[in-house]
Protein backbone atom coordinates (compact mmCIF):
# COMPACT_ATOMS: atom_id res chain seq x y z
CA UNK A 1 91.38 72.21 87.42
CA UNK A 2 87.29 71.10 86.18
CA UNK A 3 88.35 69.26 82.97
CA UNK A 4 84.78 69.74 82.00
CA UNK A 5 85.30 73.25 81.95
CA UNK A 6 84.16 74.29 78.34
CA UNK A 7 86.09 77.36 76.50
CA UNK A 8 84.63 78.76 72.93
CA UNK A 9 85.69 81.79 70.87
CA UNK A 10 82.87 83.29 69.42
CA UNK A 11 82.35 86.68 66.97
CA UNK A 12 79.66 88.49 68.18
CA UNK A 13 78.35 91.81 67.23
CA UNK A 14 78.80 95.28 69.28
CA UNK A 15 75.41 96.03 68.96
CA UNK A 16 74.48 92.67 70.60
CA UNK A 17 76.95 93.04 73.23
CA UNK A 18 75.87 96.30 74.43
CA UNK A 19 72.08 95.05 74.11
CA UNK A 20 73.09 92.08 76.57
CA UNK A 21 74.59 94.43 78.88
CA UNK A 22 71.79 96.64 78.63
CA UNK A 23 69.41 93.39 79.81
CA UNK A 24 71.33 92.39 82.37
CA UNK A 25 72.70 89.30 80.37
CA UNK A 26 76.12 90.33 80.60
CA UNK A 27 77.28 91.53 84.18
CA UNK A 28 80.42 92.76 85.66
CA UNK A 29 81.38 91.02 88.42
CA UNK A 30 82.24 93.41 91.82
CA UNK A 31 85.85 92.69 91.88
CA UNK A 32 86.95 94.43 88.81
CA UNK A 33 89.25 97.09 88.86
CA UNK A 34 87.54 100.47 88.33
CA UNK A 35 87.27 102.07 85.27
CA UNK A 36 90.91 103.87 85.00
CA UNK A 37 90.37 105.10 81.28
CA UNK A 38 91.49 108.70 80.50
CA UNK A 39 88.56 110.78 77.46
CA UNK A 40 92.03 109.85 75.35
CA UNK A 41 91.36 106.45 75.55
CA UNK A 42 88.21 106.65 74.89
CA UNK A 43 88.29 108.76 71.92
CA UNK A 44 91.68 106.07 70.57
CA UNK A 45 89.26 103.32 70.83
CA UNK A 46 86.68 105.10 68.75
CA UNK A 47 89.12 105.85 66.36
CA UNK A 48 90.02 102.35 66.23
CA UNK A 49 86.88 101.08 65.84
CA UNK A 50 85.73 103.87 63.08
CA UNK A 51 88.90 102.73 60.92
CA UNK A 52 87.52 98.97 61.07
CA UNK A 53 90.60 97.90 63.37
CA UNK A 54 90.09 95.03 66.22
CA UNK A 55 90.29 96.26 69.57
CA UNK A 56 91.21 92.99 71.32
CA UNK A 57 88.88 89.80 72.49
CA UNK A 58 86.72 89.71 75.69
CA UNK A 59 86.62 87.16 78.02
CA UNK A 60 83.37 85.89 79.57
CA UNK A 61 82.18 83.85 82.38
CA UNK A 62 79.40 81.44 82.53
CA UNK A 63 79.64 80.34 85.91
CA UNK A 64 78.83 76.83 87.52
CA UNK A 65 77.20 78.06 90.34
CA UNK A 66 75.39 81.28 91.11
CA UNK A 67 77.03 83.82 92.63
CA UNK A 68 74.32 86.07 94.75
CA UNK A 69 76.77 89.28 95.19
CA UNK A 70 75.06 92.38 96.75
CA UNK A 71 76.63 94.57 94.31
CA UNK A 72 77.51 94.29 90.93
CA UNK A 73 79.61 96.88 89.09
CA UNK A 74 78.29 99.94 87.45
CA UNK A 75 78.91 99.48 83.34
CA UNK A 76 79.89 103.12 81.40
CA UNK A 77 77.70 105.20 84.55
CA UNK A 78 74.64 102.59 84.79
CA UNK A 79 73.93 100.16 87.12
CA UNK A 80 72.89 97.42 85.61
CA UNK A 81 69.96 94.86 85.83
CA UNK A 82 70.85 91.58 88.13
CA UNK A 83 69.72 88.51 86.23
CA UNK A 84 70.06 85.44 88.70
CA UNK A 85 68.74 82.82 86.43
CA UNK A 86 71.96 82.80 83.77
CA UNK A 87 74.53 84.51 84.95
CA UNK A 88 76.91 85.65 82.46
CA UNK A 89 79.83 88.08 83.72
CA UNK A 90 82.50 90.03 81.88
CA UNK A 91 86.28 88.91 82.78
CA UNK A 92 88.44 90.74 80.59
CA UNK A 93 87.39 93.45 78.17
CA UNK A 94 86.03 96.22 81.31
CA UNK A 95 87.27 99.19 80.43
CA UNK A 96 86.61 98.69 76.71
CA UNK A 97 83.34 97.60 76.93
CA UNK A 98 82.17 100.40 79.42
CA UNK A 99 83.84 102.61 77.45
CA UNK A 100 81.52 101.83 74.36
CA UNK A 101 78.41 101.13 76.48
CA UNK A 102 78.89 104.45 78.50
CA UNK A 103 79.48 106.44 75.39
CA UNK A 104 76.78 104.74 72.25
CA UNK A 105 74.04 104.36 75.04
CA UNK A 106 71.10 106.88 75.15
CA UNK A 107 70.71 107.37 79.07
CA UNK A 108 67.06 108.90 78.37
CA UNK A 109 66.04 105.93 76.04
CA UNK A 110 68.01 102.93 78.30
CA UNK A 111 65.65 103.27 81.16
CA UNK A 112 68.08 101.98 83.37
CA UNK A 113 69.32 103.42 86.68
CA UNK A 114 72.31 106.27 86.82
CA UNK A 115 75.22 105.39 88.63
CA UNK A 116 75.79 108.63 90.90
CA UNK A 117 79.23 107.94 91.76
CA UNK A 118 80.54 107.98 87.90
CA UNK A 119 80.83 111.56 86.34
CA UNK A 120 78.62 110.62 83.15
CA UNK A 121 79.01 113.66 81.45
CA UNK A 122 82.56 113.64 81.65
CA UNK A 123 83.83 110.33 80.15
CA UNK A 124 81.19 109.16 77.80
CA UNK A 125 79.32 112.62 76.75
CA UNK A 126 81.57 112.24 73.38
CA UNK A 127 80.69 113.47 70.12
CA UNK A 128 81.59 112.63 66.35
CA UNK A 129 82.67 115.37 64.40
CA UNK A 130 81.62 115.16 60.76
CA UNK A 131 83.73 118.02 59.87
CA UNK A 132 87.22 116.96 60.80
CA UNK A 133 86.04 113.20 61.10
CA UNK A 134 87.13 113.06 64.46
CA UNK A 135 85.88 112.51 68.33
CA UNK A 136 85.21 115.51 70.60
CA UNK A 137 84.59 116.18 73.58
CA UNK A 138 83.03 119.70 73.57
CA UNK A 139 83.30 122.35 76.02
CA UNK A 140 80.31 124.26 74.53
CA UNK A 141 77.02 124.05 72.44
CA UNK A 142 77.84 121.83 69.30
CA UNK A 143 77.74 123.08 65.98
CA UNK A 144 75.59 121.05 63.72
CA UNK A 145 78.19 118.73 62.48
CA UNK A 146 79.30 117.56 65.94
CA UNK A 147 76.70 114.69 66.59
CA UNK A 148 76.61 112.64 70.15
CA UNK A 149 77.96 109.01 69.05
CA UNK A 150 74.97 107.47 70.24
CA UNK A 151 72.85 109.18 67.76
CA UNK A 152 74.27 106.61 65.71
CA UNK A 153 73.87 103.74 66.78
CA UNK A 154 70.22 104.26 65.88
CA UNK A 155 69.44 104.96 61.87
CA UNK A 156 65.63 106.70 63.15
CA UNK A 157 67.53 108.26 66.22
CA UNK A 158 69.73 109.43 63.84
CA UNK A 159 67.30 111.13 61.00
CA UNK A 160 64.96 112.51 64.12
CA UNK A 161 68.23 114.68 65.08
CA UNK A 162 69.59 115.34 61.45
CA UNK A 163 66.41 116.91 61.05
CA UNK A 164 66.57 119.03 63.70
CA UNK A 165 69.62 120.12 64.63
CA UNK A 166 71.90 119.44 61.29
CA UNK A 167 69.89 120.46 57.89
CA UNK A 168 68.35 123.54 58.87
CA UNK A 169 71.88 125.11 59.34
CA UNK A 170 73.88 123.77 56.50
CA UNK A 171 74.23 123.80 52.94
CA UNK A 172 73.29 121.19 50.32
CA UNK A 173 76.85 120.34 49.82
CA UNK A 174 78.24 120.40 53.34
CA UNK A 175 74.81 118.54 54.12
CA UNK A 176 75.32 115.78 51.93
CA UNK A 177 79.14 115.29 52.78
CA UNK A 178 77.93 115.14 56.62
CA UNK A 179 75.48 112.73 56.01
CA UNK A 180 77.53 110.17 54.41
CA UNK A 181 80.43 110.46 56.79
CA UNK A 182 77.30 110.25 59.86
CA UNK A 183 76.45 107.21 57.28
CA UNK A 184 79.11 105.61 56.93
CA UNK A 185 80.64 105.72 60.73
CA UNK A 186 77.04 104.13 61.88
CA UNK A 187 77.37 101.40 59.75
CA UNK A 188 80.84 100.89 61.20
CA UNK A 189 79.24 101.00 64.30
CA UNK A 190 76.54 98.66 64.04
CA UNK A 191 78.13 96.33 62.28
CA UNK A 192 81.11 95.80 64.26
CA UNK A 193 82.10 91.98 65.36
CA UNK A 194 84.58 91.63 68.80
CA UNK A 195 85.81 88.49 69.55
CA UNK A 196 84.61 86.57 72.23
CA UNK A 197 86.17 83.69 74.70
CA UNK A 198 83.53 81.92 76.28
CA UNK A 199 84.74 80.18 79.63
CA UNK A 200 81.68 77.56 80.83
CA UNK A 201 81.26 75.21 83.97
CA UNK A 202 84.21 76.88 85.54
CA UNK A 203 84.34 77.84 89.23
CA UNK A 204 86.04 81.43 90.04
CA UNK A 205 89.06 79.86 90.52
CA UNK A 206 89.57 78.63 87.17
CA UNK A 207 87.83 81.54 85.61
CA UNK A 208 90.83 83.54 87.08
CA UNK A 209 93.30 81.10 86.27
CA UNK A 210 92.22 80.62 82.88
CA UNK A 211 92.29 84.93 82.36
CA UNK A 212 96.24 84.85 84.11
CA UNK A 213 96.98 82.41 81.61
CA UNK A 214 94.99 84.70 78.52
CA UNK A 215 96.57 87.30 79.88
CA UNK A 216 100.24 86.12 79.79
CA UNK A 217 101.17 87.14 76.08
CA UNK A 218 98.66 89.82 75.83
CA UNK A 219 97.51 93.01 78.51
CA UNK A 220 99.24 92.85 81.61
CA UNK A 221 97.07 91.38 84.96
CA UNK A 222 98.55 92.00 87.93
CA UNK A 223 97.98 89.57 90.78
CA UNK A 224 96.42 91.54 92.99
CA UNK A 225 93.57 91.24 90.43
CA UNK A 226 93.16 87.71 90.96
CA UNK A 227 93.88 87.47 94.21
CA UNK A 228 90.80 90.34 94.77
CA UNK A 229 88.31 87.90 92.52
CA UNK A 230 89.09 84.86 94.30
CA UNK A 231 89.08 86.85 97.97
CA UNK A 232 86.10 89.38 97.61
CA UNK A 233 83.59 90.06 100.28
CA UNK A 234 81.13 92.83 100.96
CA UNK A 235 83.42 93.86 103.66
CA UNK A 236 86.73 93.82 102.12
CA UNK A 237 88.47 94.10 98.44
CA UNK A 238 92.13 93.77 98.22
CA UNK A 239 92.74 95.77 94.91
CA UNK A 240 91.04 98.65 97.03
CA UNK A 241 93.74 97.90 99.84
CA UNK A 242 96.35 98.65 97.42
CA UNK A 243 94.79 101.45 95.99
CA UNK A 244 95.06 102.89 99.75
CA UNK A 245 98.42 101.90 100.29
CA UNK A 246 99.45 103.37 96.75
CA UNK A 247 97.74 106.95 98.23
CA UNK A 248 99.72 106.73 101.15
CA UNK A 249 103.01 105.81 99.64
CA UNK A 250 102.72 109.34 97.72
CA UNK A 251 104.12 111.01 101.00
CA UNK A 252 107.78 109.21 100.04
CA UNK A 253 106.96 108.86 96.33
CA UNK A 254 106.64 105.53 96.52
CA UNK A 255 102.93 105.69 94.74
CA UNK A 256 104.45 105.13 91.27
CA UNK A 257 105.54 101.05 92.66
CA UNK A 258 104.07 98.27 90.53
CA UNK A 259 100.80 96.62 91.83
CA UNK A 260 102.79 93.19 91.64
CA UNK A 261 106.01 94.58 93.59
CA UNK A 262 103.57 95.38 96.56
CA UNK A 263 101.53 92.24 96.09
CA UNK A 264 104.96 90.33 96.64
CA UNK A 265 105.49 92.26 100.18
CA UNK A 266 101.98 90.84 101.21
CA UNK A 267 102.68 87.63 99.74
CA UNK A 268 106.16 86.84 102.00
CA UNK A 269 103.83 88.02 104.61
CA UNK A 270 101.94 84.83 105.19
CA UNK A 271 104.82 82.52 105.81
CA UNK A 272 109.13 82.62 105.98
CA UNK A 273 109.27 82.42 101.92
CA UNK A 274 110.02 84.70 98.74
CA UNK A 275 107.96 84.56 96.22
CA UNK A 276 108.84 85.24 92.52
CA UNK A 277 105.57 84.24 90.95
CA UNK A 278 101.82 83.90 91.69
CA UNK A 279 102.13 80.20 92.49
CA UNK A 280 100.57 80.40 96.09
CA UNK A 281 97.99 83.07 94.71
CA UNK A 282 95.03 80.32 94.72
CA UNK A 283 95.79 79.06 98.37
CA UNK A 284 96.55 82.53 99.52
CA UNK A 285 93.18 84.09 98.69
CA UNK A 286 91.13 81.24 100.55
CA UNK A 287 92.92 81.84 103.91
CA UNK A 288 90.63 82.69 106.28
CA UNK A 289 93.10 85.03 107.66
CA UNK A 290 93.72 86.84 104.72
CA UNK A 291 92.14 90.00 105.69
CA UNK A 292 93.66 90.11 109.16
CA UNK A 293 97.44 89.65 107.89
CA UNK A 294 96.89 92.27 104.93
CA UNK A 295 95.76 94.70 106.96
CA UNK A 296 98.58 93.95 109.62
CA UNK A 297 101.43 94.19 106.81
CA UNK A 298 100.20 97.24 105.23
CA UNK A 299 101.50 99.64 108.16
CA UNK A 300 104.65 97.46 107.36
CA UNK A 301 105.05 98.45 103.92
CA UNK A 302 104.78 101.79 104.61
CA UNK A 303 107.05 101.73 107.35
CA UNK A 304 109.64 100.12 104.76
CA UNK A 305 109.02 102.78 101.93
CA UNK A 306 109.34 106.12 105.18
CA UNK A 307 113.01 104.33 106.12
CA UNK A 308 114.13 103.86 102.26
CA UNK A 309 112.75 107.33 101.75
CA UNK A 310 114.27 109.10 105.09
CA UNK A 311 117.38 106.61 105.87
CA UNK A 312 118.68 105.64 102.92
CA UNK A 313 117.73 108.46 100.14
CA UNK A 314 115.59 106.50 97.83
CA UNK A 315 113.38 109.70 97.79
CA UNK A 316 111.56 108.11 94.58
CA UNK A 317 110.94 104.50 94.25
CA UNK A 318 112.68 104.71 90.62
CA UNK A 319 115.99 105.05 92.28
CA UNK A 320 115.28 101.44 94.61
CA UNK A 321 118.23 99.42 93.37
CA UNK A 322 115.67 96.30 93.11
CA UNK A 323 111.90 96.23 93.87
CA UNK A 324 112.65 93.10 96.20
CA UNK A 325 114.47 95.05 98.65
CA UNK A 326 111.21 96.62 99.79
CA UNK A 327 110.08 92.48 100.86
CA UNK A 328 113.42 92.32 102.89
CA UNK A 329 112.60 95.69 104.49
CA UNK A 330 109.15 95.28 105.04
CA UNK A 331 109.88 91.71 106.20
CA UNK A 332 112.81 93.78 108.52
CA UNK A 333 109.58 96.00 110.83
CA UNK A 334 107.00 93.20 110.65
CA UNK A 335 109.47 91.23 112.91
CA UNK A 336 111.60 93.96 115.10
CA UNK A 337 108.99 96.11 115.64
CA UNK A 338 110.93 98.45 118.10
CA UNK A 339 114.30 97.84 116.12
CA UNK A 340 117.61 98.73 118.33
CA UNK A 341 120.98 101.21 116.67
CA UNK A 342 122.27 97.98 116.03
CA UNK A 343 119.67 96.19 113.97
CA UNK A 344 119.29 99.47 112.06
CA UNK A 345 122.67 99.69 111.50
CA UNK A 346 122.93 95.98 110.36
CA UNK A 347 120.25 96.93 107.54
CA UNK A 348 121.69 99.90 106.41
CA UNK A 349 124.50 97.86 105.87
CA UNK A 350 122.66 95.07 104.20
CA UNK A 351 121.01 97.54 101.93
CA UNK A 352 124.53 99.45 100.82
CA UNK A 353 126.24 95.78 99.76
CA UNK A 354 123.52 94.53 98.31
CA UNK A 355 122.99 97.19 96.19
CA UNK A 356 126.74 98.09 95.24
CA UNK A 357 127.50 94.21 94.56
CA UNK A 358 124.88 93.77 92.20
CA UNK A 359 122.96 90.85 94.79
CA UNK A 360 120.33 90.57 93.20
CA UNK A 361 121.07 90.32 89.43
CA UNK A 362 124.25 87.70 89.94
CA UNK A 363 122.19 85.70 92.20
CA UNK A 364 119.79 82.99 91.14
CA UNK A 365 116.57 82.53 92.08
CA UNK A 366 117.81 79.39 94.63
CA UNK A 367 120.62 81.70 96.03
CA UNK A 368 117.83 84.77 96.35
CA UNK A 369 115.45 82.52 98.53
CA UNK A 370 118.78 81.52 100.74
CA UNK A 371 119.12 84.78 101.26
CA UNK A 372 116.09 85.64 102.28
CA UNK A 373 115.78 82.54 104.89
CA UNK A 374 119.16 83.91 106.09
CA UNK A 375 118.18 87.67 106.52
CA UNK A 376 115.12 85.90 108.64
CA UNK A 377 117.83 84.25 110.83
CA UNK A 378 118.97 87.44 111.52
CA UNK A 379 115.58 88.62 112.15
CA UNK A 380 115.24 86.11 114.43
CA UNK A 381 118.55 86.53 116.05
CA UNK A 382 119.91 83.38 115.36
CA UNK A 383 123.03 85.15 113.06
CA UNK A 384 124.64 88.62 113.44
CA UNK A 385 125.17 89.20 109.90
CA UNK A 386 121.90 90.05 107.31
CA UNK A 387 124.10 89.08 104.32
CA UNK A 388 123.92 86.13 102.72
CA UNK A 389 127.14 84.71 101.26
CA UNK A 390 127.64 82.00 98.93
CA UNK A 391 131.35 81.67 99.18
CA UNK A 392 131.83 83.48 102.41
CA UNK A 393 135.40 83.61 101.86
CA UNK A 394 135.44 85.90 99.19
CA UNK A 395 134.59 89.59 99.61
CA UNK A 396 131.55 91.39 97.50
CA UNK A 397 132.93 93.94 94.68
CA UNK A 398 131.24 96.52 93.04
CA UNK A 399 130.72 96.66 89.68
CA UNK A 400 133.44 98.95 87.93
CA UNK A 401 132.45 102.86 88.31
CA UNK A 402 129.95 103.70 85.72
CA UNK A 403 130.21 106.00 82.63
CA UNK A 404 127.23 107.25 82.75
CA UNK A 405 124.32 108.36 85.45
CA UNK A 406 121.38 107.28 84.79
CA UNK A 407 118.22 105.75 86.81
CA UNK A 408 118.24 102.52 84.98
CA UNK A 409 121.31 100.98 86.10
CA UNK A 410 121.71 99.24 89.79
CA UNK A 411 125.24 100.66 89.85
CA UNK A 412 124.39 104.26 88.57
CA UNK A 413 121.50 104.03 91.23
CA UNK A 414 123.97 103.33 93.91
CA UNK A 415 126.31 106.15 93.16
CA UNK A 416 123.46 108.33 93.22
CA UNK A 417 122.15 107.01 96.99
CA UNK A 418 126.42 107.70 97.97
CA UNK A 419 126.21 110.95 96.36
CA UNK A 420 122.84 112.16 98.12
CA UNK A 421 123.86 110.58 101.49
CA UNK A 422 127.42 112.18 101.83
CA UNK A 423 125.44 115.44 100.95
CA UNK A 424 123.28 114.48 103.84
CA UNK A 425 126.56 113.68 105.99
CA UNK A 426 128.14 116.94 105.24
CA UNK A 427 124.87 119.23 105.43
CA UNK A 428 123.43 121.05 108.79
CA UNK A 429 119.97 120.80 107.43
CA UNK A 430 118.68 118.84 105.21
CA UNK A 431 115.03 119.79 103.76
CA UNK A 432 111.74 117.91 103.02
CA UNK A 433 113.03 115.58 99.82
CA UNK A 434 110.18 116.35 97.04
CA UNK A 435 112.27 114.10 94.51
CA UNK A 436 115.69 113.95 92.69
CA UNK A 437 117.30 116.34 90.49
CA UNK A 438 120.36 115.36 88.23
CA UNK A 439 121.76 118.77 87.73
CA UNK A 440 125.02 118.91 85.42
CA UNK A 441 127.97 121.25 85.45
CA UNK A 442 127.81 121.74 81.73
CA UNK A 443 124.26 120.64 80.23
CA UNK A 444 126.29 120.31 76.64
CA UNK A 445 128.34 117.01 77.81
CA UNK A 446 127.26 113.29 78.49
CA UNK A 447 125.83 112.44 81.75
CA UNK A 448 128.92 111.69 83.08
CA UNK A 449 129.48 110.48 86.82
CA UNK A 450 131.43 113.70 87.33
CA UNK A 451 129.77 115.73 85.10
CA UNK A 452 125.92 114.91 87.35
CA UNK A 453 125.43 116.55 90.17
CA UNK A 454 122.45 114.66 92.64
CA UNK A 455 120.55 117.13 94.72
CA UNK A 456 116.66 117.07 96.45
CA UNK A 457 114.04 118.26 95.02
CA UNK A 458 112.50 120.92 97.63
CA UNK A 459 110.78 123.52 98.20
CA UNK A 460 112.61 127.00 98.77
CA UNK A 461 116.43 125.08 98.37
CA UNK A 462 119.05 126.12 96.66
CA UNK A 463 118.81 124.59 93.16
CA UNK A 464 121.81 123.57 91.12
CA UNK A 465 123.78 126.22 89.65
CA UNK A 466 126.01 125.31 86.99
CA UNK A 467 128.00 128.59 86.79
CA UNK A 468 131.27 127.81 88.42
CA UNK A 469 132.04 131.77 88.87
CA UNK A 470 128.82 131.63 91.08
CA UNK A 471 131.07 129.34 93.79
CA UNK A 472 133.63 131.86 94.52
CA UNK A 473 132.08 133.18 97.81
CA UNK A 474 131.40 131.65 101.44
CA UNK A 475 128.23 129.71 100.33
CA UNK A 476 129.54 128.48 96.89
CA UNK A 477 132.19 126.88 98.99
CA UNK A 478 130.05 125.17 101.17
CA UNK A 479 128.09 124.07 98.13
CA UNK A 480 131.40 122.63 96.42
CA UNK A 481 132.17 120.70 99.47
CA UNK A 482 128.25 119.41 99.82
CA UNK A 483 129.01 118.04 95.78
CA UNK A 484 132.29 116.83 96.31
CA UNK A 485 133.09 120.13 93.39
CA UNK A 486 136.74 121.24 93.63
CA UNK A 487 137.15 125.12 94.79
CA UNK A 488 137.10 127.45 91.86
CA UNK A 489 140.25 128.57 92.88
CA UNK A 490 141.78 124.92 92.50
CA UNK A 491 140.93 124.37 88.85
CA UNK A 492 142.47 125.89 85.62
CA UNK A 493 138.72 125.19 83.44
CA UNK A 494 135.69 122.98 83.33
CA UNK A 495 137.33 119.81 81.90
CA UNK A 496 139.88 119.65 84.83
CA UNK A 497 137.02 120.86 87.00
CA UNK A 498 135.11 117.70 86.19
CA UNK A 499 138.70 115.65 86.16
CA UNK A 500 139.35 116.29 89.87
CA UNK A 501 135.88 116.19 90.74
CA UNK A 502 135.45 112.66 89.29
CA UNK A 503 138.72 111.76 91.21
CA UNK A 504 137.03 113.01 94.80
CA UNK A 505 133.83 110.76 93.89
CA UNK A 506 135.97 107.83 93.69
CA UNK A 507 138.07 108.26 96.53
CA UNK A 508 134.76 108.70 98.83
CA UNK A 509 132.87 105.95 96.95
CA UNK A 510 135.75 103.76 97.66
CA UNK A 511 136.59 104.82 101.38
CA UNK A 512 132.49 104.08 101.82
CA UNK A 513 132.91 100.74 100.48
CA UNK A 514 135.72 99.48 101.70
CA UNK A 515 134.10 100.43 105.37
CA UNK A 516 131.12 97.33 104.30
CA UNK A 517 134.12 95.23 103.90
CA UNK A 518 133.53 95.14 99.86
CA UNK A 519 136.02 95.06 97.38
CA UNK A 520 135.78 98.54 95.33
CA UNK A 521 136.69 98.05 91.34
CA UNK A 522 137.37 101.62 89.56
């Protein structure tokens, strides 16, 4: 760390912020993220700032050296001057501030260049509407009390178009009502104050340090984001090799995975370590291989997320027992590449006990990092078993069979995976998995294990039919025995319907589990 590195909060004003940006004295450097915002957000942080309510601080960079990138990012549709004699760039505060620049900036007055790639029109043509006091965008010709906001950010701007398109079509009442709410809204505007943390004589490095550490109590960063600032080239961005891998995960539903769960696959990648933090982050982004062993681990990753998805039912990544399964997994295909039955077997089996015995919750940190180097020895073939014990002489147990189903718990999620792989066992064909469904037998009682009834989500299947009449033919047979649901014939109502079926659930669970040589706890 530069312990001359100077840090200042100022209060500056909107207008001057979006003047400086406007100049090319505030940049945005080309790692950030792209602008994500939804025309919700947008209008919520209008509606923030017309009730006088803060909207967060920025952070800014004054660099210590120059940085001569080819491309600097496009601010709210416009590409934005370069200034290379005092750089200033924007850390935190993107999708705010092009948000507000995007929207209160006059694109035929700002003389500066479009940005093609951005739908302008779309995210920042927003309007005020004097009538309802609220922000619109419209679908059609305006009325006269629906005013572009960047109308007012200018007092003559503003009178020009009240002359024009507002008083000629209203009355003297309405008139004067609209004016003072058009009034009082650009006064808002122009006299809004942000807060402002200055960062000064600081290298990238601690720039991005310094916004992790900002960041910590306040908007969520995920490391990816700082490992993309400290790593960027013309040539390669890792934020956009995650944006990739997030498209491709959608084919096993994976997509919806946390920036920071895949950022910890890449991160085992470099070396024989797990990683529960961003410590390495720094080091890791300066590796002059870190290009070449991203792109190697992606196909990795996605190799992972196809076998959770195809071998072990995790046909959404919200029923993963633990995010740091996919690092074992992933870890698994970067090293057997053309895994044997065996080795497949083995981490089937490692998957099914550490999921049932809770691993990874009554585990520390210490034990979870033995683990890992163990599962590696197994990798490596230097042990048979993947499991990691810490008092081999004592068997894993399941947690005691849950009350309730639900996609929160690690031991609901693992009756769910049983439930979904028996009906996988016992079925001749078994279609394209779109998702889950949690169908129940009566949709009036809890979500009780014998009460939920785990099928796919696919196209042209059977969907769960709750009617027990419905089962008293050929194919509602089969479909009682796919569900582990007693016969119709075999039950006097629903309660003892969902009695014996509960009893069938446990005597499978626990014939499954005593099979992984795990003690099973009803």
């Amino acid at each position: 760390m530069n312990y001359n590195i100077g840090i200042e909060t100022q209060i500056r004003s909107l207008a001057k912020l979006l003047d400086d940006l406007q100049q090319g004295a505030l940049q945005v450097p080309p790692f950030q993220r792209d602008f994500v915002w939804t025309r919700d957000d947008v209008k919520d942080l209008f509606e923030s700032i017309k009730n006088n309510y803060p909207i967060g601080s920025l952070l800014i960079w004054k660099p210590k050296n120059n940085y001569n990138w080819d491309k600097l990012k496009s601010v709210g549709g416009f590409k934005l001057p370069k200034n290379y004699s005092q750089q200033v760039f924007l850390l935190d505060g993107y999708q705010r501030l092009s948000s507000l620049f995007g929207c209160l900036t006059n694109a035929q007055k700002a003389n500066l260049e479009i940005d093609e790639t951005i739908d302008r029109d779309s995210l920042y043509n927003l309007y005020f509407d004097l009538e309802e006091e609220n922000f619109v965008y419209l679908r059609y010709t305006p009325k006269p009390y629906q005013v572009p906001v960047h109308i007012l950010m200018s007092t003559s701007d503003f009178r020009q178009y009240s002359r024009k398109y507002i008083e000629p079509y209203c009355k003297d009442e309405q008139l004067d009502m609209y004016l003072d709410r058009a009034d009082a809204f650009s006064r808002t505007l122009i006299d809004y104050k942000l807060a402002v943390v200055e960062i000064s004589e600081a290298s990238l490095s601690d720039a991005v340090n310094i916004f992790s550490r900002v960041n910590s109590k306040g908007t969520d960063i995920s490391y990816d984001y700082m490992v993309n600032a400290l790593s960027y080239s013309s040539d390669f961005s890792f934020s956009v090799e995650i944006d990739n891998l997030k498209e491709q995960l959608s084919q096993y539903h994976f997509e919806g995975i946390t920036r920071n769960n895949l950022f910890r696959c890449y991160q085992s990648a470099f070396d024989e370590k797990m990683y529960f933090d961003q410590s390495n982050i720094e080091k890791l982004a300066v590796r002059p291989d870190f290009k070449n062993v991203v792109k190697k681990t992606t196909p990795y990753i996605l190799k992972a997320a196809k076998f959770l998805y195809k071998e072990l039912n995790v046909v959404d990544y919200k029923l993963l027992p633990y995010n740091i399964q996919l690092v074992f997994v992933m870890k698994f295909f970067s090293k057997l590449h053309t895994p044997n039955k065996m080795q497949i077997q083995e981490l089937k089996r490692w998957f099914w006990i550490t999921t049932y015995s809770n691993y990874f919750t009554i585990y520390s940190l210490s034990n979870q990092r033995k683990a890992f180097e163990y599962f590696l020895s197994f990798l490596n073939g230097e042990v048979d078993n993947s499991v990691y014990s810490d008092n081999p002489s004592v068997l894993f147990r399941t947690l005691p069979f849950p009350k309730t189903v639900s996609l929160s718990g690690v031991r609901s999620k693992a009756l769910i995976l049983f439930e979904l792989q028996l009906l996988r066992e016992r079925s001749k064909k078994i279609p394209t998995a779109y998702g889950l469904t949690l169908g129940k037998l009566d949709s009036k009682l809890p979500s009780s294990p014998e009460n939920i009834v785990p099928t796919y989500m696919a196209k042209n299947y059977r969907s769960f039919n709750p009617n027990l009449k419905s089962f008293n033919h050929a194919e509602g047979i089969s479909y009682n025995y796919l569900h582990l649901i007693p016969p119709i014939n075999q039950v006097e109502d629903l309660k003892d319907c969902l009695k014996r079926r509960k009893k069938l659930i446990i005597e499978e669970e626990q014939n499954f589990v005593s099979k992984l040589g795990m003690d099973y706890i009803k």
